[in-house]
N, C-alpha and C. Protein backbone atom coordinates (compact mmCIF):
# COMPACT_ATOMS: atom_id res chain seq x y z
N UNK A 1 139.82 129.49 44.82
CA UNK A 1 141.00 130.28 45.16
C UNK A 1 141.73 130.66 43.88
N UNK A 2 141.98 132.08 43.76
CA UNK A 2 142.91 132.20 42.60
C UNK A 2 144.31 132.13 42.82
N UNK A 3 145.27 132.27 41.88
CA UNK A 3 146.60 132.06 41.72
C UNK A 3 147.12 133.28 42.38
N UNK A 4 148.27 133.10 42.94
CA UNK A 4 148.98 134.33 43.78
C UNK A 4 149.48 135.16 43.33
N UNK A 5 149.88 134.66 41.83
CA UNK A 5 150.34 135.56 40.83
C UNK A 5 149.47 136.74 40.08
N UNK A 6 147.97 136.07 40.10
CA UNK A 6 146.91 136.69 39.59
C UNK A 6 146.32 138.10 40.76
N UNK A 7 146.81 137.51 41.91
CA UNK A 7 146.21 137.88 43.04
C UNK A 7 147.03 139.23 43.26
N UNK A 8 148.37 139.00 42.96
CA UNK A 8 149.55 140.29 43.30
C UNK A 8 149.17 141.19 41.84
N UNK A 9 148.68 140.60 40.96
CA UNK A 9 148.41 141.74 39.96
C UNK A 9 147.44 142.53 39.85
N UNK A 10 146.66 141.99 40.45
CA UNK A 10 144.92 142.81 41.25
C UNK A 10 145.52 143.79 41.99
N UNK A 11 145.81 143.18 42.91
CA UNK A 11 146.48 143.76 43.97
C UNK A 11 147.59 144.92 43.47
N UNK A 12 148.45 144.73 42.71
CA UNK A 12 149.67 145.95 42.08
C UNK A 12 148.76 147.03 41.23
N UNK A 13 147.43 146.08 40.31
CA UNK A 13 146.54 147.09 39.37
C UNK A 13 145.93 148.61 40.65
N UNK A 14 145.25 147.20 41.82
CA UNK A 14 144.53 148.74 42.53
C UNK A 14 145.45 149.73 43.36
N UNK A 15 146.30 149.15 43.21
CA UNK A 15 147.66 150.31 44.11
C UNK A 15 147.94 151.48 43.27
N UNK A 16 147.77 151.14 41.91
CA UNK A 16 148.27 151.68 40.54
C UNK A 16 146.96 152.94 40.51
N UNK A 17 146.06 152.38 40.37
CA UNK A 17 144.40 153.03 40.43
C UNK A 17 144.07 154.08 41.89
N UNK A 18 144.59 153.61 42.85
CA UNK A 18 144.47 154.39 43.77
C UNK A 18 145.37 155.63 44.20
N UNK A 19 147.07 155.40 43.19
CA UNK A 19 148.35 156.83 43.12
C UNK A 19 147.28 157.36 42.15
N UNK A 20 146.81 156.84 40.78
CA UNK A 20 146.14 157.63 39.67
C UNK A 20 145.04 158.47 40.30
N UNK A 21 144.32 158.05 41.15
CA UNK A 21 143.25 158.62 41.44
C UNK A 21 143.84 160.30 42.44
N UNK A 22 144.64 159.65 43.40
CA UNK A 22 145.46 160.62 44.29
C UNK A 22 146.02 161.86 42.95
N UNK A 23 146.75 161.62 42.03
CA UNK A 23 147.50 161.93 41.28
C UNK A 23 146.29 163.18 40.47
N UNK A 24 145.19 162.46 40.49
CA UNK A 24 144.21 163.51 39.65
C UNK A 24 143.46 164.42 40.35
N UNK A 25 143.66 163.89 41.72
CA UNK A 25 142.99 164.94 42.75
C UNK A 25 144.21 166.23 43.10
N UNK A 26 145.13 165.64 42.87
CA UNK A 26 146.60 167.34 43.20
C UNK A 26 146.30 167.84 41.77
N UNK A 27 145.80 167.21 40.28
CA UNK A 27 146.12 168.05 39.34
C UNK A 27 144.80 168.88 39.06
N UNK A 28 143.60 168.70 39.86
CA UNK A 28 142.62 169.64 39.74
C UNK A 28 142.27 170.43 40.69
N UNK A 29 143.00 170.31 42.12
CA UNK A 29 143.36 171.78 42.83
C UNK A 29 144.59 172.66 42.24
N UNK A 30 145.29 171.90 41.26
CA UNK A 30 146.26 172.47 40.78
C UNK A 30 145.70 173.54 39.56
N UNK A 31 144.80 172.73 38.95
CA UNK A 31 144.28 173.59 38.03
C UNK A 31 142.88 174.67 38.28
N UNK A 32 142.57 174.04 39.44
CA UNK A 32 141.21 175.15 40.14
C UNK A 32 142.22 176.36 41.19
N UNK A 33 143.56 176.34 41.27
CA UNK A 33 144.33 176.81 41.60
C UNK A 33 144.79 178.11 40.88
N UNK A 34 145.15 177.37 39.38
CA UNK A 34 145.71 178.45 38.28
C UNK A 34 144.79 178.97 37.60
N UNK A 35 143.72 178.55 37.96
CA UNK A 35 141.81 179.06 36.94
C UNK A 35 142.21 180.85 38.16
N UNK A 36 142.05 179.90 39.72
CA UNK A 36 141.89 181.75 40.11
C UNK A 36 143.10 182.59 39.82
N UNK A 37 144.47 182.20 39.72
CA UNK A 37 145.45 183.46 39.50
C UNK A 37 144.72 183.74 38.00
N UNK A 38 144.69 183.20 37.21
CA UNK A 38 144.38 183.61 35.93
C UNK A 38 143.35 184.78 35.71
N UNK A 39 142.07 184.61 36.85
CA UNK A 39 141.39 185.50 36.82
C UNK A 39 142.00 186.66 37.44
N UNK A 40 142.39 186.66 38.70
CA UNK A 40 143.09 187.65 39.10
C UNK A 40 143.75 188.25 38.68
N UNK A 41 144.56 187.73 37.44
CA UNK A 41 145.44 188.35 37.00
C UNK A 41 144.69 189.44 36.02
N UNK A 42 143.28 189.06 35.40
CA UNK A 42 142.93 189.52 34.52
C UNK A 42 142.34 190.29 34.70
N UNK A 43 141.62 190.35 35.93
CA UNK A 43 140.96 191.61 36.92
C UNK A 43 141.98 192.74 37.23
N UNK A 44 143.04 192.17 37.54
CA UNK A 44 144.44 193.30 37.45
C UNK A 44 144.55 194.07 37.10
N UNK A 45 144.53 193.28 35.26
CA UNK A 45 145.25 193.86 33.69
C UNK A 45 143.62 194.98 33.53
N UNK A 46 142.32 194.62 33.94
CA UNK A 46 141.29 195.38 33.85
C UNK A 46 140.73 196.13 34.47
N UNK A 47 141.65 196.04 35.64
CA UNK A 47 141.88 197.73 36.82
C UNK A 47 142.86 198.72 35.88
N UNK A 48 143.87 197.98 35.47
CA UNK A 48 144.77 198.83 35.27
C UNK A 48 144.59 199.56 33.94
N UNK A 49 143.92 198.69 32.82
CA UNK A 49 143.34 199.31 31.72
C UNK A 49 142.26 200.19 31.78
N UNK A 50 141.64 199.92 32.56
CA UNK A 50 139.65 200.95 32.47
C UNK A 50 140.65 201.99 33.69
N UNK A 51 141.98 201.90 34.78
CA UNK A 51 141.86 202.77 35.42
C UNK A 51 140.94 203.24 36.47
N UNK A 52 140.64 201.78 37.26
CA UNK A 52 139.66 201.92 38.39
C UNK A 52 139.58 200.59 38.84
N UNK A 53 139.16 200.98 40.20
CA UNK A 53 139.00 199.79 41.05
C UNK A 53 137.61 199.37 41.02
N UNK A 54 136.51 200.06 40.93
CA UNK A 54 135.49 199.63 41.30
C UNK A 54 134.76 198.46 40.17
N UNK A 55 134.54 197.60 40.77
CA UNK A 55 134.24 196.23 39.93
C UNK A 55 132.86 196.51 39.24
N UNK A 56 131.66 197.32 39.93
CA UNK A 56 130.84 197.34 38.69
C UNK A 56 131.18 197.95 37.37
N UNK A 57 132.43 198.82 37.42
CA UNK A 57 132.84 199.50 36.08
C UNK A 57 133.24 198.70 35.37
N UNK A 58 133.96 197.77 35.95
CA UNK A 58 134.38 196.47 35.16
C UNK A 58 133.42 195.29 34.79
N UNK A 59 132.73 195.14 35.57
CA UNK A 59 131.52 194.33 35.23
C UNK A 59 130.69 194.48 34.25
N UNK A 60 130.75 195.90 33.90
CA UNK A 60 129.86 196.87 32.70
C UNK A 60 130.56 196.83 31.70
N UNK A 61 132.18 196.87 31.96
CA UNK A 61 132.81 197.24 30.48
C UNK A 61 132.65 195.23 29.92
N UNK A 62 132.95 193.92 30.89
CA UNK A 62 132.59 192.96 30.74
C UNK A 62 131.49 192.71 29.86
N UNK A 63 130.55 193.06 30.01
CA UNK A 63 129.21 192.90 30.00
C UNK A 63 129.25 193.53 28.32
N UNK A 64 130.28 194.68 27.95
CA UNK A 64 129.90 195.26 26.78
C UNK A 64 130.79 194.23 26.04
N UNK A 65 131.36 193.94 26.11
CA UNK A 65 132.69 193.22 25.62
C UNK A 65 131.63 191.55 24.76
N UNK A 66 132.04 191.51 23.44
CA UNK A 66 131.46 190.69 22.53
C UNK A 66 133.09 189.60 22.47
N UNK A 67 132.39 188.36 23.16
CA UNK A 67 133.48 187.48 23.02
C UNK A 67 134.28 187.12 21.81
N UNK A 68 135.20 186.87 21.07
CA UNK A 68 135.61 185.95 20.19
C UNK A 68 135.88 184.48 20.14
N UNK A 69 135.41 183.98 18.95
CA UNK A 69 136.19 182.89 18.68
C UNK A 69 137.07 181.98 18.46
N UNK A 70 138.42 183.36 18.38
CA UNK A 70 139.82 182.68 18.13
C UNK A 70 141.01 183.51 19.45
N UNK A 71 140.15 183.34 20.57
CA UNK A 71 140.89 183.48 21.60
C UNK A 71 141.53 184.55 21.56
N UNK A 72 141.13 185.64 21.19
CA UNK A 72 141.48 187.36 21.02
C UNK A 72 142.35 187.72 20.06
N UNK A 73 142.75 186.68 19.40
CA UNK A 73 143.77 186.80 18.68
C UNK A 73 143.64 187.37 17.32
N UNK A 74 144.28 188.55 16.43
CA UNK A 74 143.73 189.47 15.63
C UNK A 74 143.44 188.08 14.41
N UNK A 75 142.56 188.36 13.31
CA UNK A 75 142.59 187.63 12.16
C UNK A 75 143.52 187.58 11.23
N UNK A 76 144.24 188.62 11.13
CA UNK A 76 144.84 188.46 10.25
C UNK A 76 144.67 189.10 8.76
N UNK A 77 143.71 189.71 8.63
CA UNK A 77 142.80 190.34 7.49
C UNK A 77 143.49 191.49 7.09
């Protein structure tokens, strides 16, 4: 038999482990949440720039589009 003291701290640890676990499941619908406005938003900004709705135009101008490395941000040069 262990000590009761030992026993309430098991016991307080997995209470602790089980809000954390809860706690990480709201912050990754939270963030699989803000992943889609983000896209949406960016599908928006790329209707409203190319000036069309139709998504293969956008899919094409996508497709031409050479990613960067420093997050679009000019160099500086």
């Amino acid at each position: 038999m262990v000590s009761k003291k030992l026993a309430t701290r098991l016991e307080k640890k997995q209470e602790e482990l089980t809000n954390a676990q809860e706690k990480v499941t709201v912050l990754k619908d939270e963030v699989t949440d803000l992943k889609k406005q983000v896209q949406l938003e960016l599908l928006q900004k790329l209707q409203e720039n190319l000036q069309t709705e139709n998504l293969a135009d956008i899919e094409q101008f996508i497709a031409q589009v050479t990613p960067t490395d420093n997050g679009g941000e000019p160099n500086g040069d």
